[in-house]
C-alpha atoms as a PDB file:
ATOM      1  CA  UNK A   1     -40.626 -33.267  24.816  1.00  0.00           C
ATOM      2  CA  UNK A   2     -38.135 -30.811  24.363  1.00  0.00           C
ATOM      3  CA  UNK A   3     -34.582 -32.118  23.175  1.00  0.00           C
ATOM      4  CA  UNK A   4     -31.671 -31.774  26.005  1.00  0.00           C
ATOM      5  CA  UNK A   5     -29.312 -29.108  24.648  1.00  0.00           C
ATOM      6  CA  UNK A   6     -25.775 -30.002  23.873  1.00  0.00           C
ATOM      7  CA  UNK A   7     -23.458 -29.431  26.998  1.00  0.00           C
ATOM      8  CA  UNK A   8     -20.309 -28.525  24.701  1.00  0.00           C
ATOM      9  CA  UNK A   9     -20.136 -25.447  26.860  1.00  0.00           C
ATOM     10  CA  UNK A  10     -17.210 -23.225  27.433  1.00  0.00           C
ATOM     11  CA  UNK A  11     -18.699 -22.980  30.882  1.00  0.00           C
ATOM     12  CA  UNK A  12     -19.183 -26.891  31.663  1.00  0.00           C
ATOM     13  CA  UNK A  13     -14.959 -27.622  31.124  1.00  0.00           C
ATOM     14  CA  UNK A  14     -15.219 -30.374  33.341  1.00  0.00           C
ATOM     15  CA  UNK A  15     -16.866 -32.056  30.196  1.00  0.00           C
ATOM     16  CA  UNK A  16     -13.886 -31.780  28.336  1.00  0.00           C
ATOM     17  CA  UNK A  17     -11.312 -31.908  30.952  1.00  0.00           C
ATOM     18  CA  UNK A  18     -12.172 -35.004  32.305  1.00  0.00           C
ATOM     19  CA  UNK A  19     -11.526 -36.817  29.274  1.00  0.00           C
ATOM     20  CA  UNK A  20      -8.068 -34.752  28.245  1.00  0.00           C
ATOM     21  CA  UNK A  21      -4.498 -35.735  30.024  1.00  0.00           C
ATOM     22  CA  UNK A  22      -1.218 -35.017  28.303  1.00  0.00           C
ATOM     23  CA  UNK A  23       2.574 -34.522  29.481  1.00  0.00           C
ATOM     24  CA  UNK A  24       2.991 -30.922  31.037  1.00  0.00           C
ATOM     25  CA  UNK A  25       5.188 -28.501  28.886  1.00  0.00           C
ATOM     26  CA  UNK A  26       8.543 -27.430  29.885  1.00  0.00           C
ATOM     27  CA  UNK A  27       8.382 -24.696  32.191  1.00  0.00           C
ATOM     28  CA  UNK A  28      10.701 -22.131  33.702  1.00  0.00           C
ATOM     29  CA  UNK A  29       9.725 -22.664  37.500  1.00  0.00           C
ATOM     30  CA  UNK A  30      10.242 -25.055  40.036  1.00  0.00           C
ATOM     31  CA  UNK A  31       7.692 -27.441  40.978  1.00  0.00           C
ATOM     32  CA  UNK A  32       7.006 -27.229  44.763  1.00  0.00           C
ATOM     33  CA  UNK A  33       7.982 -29.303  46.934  1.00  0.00           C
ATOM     34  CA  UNK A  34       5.061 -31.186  48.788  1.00  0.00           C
ATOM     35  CA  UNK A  35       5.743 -31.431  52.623  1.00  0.00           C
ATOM     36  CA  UNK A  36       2.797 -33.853  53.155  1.00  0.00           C
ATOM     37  CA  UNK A  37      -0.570 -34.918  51.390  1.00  0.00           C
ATOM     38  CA  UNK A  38      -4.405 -35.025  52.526  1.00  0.00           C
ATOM     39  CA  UNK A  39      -7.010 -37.111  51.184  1.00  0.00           C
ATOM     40  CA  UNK A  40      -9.750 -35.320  49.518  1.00  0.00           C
ATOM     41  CA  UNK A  41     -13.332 -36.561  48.550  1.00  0.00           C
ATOM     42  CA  UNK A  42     -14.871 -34.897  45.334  1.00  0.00           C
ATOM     43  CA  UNK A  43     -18.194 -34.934  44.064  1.00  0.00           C
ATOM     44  CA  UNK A  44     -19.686 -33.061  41.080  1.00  0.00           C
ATOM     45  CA  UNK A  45     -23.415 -32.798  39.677  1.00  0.00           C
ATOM     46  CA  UNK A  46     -24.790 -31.102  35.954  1.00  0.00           C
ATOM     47  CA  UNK A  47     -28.009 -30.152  36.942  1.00  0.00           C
ATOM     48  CA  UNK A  48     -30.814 -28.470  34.408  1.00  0.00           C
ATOM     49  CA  UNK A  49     -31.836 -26.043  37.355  1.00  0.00           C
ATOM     50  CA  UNK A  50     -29.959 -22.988  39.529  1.00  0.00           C
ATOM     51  CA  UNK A  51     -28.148 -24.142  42.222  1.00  0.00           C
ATOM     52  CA  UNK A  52     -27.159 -21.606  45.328  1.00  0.00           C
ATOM     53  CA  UNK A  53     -23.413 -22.340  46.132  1.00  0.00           C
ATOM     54  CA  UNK A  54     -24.263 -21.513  49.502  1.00  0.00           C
ATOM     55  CA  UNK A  55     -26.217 -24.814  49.276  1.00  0.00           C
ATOM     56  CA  UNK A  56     -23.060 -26.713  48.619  1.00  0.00           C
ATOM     57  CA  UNK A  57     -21.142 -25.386  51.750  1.00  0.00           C
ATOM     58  CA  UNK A  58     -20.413 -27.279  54.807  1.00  0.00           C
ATOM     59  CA  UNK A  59     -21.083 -30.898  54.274  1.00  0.00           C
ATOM     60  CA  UNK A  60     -19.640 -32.080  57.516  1.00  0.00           C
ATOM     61  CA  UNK A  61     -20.253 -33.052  61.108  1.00  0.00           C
ATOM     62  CA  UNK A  62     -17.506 -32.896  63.135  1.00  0.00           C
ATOM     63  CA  UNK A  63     -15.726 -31.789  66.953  1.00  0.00           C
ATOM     64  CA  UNK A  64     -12.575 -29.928  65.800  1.00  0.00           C
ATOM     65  CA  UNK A  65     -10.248 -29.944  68.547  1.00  0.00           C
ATOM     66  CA  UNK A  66     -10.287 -26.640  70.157  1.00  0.00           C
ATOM     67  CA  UNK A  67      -6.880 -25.360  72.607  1.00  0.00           C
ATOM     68  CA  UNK A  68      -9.129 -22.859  74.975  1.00  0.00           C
ATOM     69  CA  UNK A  69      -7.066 -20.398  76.751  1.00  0.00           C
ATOM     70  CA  UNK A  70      -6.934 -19.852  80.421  1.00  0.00           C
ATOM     71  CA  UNK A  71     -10.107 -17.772  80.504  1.00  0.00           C
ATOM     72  CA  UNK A  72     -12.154 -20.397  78.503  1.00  0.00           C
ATOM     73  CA  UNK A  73     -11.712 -18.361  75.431  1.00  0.00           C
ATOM     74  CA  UNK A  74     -11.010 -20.313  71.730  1.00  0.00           C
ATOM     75  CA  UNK A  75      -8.000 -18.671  69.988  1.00  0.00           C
ATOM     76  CA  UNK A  76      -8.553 -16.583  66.518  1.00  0.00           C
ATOM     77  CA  UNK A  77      -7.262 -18.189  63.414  1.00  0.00           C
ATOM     78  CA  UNK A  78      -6.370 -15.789  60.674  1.00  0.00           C
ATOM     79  CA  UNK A  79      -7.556 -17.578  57.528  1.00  0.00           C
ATOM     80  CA  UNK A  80      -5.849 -16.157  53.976  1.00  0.00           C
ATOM     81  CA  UNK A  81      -6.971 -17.786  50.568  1.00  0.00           C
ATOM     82  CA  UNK A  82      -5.673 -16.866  47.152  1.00  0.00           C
ATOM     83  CA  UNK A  83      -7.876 -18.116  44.415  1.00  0.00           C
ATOM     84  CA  UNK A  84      -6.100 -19.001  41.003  1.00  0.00           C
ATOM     85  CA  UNK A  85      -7.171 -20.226  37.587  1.00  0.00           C
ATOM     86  CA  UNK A  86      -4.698 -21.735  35.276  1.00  0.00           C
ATOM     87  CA  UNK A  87      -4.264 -23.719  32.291  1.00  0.00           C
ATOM     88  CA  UNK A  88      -3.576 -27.701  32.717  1.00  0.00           C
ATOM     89  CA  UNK A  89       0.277 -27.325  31.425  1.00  0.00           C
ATOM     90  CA  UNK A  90       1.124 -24.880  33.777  1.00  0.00           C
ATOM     91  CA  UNK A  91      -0.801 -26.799  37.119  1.00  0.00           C
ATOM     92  CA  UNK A  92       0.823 -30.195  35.957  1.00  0.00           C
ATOM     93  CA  UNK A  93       4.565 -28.496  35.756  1.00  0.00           C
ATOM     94  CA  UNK A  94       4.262 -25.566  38.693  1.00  0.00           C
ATOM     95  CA  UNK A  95       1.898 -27.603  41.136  1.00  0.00           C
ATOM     96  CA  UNK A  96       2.527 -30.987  40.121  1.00  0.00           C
ATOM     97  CA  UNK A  97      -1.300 -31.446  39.233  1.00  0.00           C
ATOM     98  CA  UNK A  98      -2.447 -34.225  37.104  1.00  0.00           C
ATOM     99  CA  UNK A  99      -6.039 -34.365  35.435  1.00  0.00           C
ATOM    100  CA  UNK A 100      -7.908 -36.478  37.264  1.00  0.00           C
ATOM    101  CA  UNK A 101      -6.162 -36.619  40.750  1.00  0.00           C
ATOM    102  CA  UNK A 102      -7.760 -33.742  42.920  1.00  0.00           C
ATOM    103  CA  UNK A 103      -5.530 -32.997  45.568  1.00  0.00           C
ATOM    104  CA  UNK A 104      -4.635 -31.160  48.682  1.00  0.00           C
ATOM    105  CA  UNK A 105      -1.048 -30.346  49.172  1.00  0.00           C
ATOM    106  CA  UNK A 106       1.153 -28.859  52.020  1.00  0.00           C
ATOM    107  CA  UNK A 107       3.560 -26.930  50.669  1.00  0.00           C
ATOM    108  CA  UNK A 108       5.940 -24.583  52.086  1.00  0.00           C
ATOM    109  CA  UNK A 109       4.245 -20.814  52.515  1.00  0.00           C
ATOM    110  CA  UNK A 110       7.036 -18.486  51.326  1.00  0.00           C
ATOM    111  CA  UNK A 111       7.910 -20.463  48.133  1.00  0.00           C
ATOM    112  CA  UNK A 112       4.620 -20.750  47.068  1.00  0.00           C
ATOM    113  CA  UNK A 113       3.952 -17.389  47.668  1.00  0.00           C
ATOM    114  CA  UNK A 114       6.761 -16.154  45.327  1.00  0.00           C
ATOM    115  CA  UNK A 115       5.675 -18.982  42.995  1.00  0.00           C
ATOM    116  CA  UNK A 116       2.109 -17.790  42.411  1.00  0.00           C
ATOM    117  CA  UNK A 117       3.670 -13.925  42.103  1.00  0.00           C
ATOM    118  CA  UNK A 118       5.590 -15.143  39.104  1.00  0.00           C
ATOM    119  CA  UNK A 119       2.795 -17.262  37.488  1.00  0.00           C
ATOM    120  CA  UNK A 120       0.079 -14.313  37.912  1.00  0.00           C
ATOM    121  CA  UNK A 121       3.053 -11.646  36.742  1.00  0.00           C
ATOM    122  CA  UNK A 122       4.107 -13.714  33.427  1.00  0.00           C
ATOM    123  CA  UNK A 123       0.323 -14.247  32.943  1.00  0.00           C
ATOM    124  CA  UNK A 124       0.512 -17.905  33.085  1.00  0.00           C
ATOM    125  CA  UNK A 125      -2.074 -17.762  36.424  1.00  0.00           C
ATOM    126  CA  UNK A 126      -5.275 -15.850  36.755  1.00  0.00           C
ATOM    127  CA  UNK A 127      -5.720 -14.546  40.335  1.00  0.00           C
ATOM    128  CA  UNK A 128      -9.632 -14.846  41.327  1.00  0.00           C
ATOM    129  CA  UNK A 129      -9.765 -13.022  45.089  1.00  0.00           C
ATOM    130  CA  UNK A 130      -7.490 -12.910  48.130  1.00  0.00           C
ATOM    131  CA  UNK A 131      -9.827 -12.137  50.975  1.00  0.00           C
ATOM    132  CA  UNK A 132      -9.064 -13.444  54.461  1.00  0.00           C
ATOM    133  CA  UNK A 133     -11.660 -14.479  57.617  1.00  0.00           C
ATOM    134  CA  UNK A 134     -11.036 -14.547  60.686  1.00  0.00           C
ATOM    135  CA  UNK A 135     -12.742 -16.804  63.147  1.00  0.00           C
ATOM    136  CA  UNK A 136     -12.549 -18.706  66.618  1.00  0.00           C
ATOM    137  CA  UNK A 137     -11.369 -22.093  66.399  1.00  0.00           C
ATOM    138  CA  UNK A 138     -13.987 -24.575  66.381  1.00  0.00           C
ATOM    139  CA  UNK A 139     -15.992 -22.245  64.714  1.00  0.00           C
ATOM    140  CA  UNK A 140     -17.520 -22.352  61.002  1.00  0.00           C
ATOM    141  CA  UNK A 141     -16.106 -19.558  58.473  1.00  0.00           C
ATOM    142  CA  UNK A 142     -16.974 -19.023  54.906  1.00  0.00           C
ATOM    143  CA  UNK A 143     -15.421 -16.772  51.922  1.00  0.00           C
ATOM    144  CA  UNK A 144     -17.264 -16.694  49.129  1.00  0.00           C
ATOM    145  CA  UNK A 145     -16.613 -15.165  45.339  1.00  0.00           C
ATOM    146  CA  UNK A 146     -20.531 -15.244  43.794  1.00  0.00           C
ATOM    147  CA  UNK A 147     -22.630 -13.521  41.281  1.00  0.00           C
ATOM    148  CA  UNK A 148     -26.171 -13.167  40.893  1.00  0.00           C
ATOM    149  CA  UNK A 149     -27.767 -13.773  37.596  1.00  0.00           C
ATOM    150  CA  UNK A 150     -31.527 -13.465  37.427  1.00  0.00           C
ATOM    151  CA  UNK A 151     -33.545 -15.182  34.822  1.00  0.00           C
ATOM    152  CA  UNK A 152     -37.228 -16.176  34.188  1.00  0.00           C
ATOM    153  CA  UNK A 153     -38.550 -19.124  36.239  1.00  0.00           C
ATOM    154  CA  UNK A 154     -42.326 -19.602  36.090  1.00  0.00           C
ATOM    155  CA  UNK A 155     -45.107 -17.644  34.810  1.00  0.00           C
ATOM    156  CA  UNK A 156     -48.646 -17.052  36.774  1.00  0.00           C
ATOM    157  CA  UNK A 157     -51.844 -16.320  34.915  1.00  0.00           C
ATOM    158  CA  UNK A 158     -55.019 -14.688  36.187  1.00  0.00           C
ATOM    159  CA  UNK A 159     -58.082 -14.996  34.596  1.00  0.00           C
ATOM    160  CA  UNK A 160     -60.379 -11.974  34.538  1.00  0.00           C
ATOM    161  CA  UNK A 161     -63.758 -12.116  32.569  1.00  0.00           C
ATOM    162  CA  UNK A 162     -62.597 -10.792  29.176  1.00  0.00           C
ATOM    163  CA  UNK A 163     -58.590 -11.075  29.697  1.00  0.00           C
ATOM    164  CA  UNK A 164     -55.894 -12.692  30.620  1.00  0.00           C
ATOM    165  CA  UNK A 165     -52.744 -11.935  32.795  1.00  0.00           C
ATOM    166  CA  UNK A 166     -49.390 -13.737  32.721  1.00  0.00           C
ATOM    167  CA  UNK A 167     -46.989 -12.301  35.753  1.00  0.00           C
ATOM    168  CA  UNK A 168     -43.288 -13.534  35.008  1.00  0.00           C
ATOM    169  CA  UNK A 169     -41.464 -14.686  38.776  1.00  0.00           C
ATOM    170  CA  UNK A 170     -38.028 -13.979  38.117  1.00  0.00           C
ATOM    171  CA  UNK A 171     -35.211 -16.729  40.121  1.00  0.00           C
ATOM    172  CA  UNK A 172     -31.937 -16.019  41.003  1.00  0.00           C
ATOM    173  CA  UNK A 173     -28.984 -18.282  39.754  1.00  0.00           C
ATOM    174  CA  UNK A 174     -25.714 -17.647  40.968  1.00  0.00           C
ATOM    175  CA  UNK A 175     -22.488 -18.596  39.535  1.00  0.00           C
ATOM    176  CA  UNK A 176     -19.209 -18.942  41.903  1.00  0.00           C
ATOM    177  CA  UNK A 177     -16.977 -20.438  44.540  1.00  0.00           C
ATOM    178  CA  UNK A 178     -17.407 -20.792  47.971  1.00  0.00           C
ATOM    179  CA  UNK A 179     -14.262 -21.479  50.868  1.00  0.00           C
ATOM    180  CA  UNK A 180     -15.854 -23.155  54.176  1.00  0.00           C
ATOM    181  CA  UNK A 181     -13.356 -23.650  57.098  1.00  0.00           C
ATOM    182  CA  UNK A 182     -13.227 -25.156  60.836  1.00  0.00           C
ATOM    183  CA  UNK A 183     -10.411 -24.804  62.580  1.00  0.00           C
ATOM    184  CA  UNK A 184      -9.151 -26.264  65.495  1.00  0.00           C
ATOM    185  CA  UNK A 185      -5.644 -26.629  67.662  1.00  0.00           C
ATOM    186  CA  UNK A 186      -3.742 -29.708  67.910  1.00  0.00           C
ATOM    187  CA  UNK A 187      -0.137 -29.702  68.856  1.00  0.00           C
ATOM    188  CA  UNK A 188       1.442 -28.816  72.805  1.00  0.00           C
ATOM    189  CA  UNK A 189       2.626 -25.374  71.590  1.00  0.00           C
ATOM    190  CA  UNK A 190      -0.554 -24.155  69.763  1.00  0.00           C
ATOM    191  CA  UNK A 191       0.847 -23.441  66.511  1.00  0.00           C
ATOM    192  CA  UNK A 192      -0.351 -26.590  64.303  1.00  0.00           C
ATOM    193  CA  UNK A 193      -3.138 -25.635  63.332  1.00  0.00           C
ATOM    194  CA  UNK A 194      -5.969 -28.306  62.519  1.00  0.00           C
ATOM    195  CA  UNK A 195      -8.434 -27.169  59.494  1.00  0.00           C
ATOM    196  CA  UNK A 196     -11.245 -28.724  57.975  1.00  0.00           C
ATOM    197  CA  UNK A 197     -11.877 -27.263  54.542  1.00  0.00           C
ATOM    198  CA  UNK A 198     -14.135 -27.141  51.774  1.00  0.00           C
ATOM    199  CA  UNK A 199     -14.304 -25.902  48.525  1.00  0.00           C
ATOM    200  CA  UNK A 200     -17.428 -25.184  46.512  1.00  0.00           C
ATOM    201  CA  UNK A 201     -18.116 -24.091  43.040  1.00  0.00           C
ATOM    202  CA  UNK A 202     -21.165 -23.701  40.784  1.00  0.00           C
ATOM    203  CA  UNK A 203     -20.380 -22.644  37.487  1.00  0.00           C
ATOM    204  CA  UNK A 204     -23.957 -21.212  35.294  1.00  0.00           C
ATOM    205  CA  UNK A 205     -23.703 -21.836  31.213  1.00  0.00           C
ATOM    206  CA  UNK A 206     -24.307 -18.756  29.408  1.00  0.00           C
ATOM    207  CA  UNK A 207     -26.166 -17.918  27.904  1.00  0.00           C
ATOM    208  CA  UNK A 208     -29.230 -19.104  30.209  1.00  0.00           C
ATOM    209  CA  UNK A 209     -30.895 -21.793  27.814  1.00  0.00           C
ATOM    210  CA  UNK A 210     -34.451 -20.289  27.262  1.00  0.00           C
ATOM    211  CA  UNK A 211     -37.407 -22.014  25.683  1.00  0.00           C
ATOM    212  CA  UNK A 212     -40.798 -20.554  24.470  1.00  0.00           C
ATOM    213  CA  UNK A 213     -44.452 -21.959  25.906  1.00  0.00           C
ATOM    214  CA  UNK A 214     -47.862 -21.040  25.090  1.00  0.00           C
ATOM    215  CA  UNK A 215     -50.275 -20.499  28.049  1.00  0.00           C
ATOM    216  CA  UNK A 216     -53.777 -21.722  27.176  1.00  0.00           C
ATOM    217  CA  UNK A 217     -56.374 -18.990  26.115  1.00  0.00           C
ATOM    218  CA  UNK A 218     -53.207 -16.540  25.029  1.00  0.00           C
ATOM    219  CA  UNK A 219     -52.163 -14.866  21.732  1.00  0.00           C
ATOM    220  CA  UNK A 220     -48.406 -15.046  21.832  1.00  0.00           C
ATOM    221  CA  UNK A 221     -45.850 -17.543  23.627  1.00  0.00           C
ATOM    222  CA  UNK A 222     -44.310 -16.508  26.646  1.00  0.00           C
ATOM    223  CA  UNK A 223     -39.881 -17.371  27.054  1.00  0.00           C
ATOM    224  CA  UNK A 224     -38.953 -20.084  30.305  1.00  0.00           C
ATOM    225  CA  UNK A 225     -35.379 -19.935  30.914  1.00  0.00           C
ATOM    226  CA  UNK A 226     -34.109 -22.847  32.220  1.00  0.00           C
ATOM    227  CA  UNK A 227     -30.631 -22.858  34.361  1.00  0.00           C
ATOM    228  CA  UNK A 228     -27.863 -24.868  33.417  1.00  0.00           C
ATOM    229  CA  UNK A 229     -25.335 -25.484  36.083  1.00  0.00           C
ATOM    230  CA  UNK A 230     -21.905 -27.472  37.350  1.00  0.00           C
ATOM    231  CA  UNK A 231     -21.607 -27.811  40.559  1.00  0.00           C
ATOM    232  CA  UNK A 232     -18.257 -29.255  42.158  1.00  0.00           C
ATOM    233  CA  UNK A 233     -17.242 -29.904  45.701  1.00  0.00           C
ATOM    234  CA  UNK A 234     -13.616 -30.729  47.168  1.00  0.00           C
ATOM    235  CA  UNK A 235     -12.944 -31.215  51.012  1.00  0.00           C
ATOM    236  CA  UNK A 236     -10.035 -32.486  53.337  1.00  0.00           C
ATOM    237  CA  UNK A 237      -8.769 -32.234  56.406  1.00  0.00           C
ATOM    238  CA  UNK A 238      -5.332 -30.676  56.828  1.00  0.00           C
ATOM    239  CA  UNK A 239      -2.552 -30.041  59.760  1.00  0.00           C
ATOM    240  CA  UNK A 240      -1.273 -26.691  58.897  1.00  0.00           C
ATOM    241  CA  UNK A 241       2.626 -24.931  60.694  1.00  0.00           C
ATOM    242  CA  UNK A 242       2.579 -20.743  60.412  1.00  0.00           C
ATOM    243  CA  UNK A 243       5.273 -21.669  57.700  1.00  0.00           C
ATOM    244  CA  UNK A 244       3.260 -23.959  55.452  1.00  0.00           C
ATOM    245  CA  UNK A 245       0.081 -23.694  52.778  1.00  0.00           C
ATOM    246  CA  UNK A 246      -2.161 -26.309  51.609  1.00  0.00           C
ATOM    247  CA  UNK A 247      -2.726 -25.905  47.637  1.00  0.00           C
ATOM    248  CA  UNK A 248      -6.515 -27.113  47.506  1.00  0.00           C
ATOM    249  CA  UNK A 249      -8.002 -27.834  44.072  1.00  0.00           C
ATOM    250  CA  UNK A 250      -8.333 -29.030  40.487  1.00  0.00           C
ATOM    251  CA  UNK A 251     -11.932 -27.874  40.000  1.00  0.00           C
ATOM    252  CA  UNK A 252     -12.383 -27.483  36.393  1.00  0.00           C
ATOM    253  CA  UNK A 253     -12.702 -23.817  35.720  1.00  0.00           C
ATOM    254  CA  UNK A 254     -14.950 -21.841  32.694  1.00  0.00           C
ATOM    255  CA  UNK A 255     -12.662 -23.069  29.790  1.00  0.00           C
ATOM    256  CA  UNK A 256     -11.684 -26.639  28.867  1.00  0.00           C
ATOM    257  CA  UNK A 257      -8.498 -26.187  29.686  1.00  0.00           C
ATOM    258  CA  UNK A 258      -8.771 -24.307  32.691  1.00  0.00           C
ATOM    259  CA  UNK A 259      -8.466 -25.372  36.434  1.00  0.00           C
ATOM    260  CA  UNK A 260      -9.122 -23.396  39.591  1.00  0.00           C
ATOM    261  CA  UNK A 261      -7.224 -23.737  42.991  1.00  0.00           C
ATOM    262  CA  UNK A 262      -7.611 -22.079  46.113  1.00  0.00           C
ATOM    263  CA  UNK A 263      -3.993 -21.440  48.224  1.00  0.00           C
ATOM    264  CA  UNK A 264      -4.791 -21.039  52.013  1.00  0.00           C
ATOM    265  CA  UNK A 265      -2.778 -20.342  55.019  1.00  0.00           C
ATOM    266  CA  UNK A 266      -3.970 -20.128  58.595  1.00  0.00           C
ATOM    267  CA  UNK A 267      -1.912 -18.807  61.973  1.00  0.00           C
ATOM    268  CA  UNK A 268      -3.180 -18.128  65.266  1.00  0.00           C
ATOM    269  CA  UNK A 269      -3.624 -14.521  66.180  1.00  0.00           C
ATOM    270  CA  UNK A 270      -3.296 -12.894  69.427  1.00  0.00           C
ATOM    271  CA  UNK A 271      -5.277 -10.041  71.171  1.00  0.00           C
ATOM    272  CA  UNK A 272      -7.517  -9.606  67.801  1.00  0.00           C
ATOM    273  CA  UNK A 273     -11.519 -10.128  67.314  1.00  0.00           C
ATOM    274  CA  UNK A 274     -12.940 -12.562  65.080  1.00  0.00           C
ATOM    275  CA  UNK A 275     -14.287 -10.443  62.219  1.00  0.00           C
ATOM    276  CA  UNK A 276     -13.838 -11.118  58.289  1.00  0.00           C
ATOM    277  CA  UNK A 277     -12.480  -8.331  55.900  1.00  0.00           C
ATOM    278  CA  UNK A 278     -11.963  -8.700  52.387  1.00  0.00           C
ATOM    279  CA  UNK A 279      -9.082  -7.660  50.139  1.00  0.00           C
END
């Protein structure tokens, strides 16, 4: 039986981060001020195998509250995220963040906005992506940040009378985050909006952890890679103003010290179809 590699990983930091916590350093910034809280539910799995973060997405059942308008049309909600990674220092003083508290935060838009352009301008923040979706309320929209990594999975032999022939079948690992929303109206005046979000993130070791096996009958071993992978999911439900952001997040990032969070804002938009575009 084959020993289980060590996961002291740069890629697995939730190893690590899970069992650091320490004061944040003084800063030079404001920490926001959180208009309200939501209660999140994480869950996270180390796996010896690829996992799709599509797979991850979506994990609820639910009737969003949906305002149709007089023609029996849903309203489009314009969806922006900003994805960040940042160290633990700089999430505990700018975001108020502590190490093993995930946590969804309403916060107001415009402050956090110039908050995050100081952060990613003194390089203290990382920015991942900044695409936007939009979709009909009571609808399910997704953004997602992946790459493909393809590695050896299994071998197949065929047995002629004097040889014998090993085909590789190559899998596909991917490595990245996935943003799953539903929104929904709640409020008289339309402009609260209700969202149900989830974030998603599979993070792949590298290098791919390969191991060499002889097929019966051959010469020479053939390599088996075997996937390594972190998988982390974070969800909540959230009343959102035009005016306001929820900060979603604390997923450990790549590096021990390193923690992603996903910024998203969400206003109703008049006269325009439901189609995604990316920054």
């Amino acid at each position: 039986m084959r020993p289980i590699p060590a996961v002291s990983l740069p890629a697995l930091g939730l190893l690590v981060a899970l069992g650091s916590c320490r004061a944040a350093s003084p800063t030079t910034y404001a920490t926001l001020q959180t208009r309200a809280s939501a209660p999140v539910t994480y869950h996270a799995e180390l796996t010896s195998h690829a996992v799709r973060v599509g797979d991850l997405g979506a994990q609820w059942s639910s009737e969003m509250p949906v305002d149709a308008s007089a023609d029996g049309d849903a309203p489009v909600v314009d969806v922006r995220l900003r994805m960040i990674s940042l160290p633990f220092d700089v999430a505990a003083g700018a975001l108020g963040y502590r190490t093993h508290g995930k946590q969804a935060i309403v916060v107001d838009r415009a402050a956090t906005e110039r908050l995050i352009e100081q952060l990613v301008a003194e390089g203290r923040a990382t920015e991942l992506s900044a695409p936007r979706l939009a979709t009909y309320a009571g609808q399910t929209g997704s953004l997602s940040i992946t790459n493909q990594i393809a590695y050896i999975e299994s071998f197949r032999v065929d047995a002629t009378d004097d040889q014998l022939i090993a085909d590789p079948n190559v899998g596909v690992a991917e490595d990245g985050m996935l943003l799953t929303v539903e929104p929904g109206f709640v409020g008289p005046d339309g402009d609260t909006i209700e969202l149900m979000l989830e974030l998603a993130s599979v993070q792949l070791a590298r290098p791919i952890e390969s191991i060499e096996a002889r097929i019966p009958g051959a010469t020479m071993p053939v390599t088996l890679q075997t996937p390594l992978s972190m998988s982390q999911r974070l969800a909540t439900l959230v009343r959102l103003a035009p005016d306001e952001a929820v900060v979603l997040g604390g997923l450990a990032g790549r590096e021990a010290d390193e923690f992603v969070f996903a910024i998203v804002t969400a206003e109703r938009l008049v006269g325009e179809p439901a189609t995604a575009a990316a920054k």
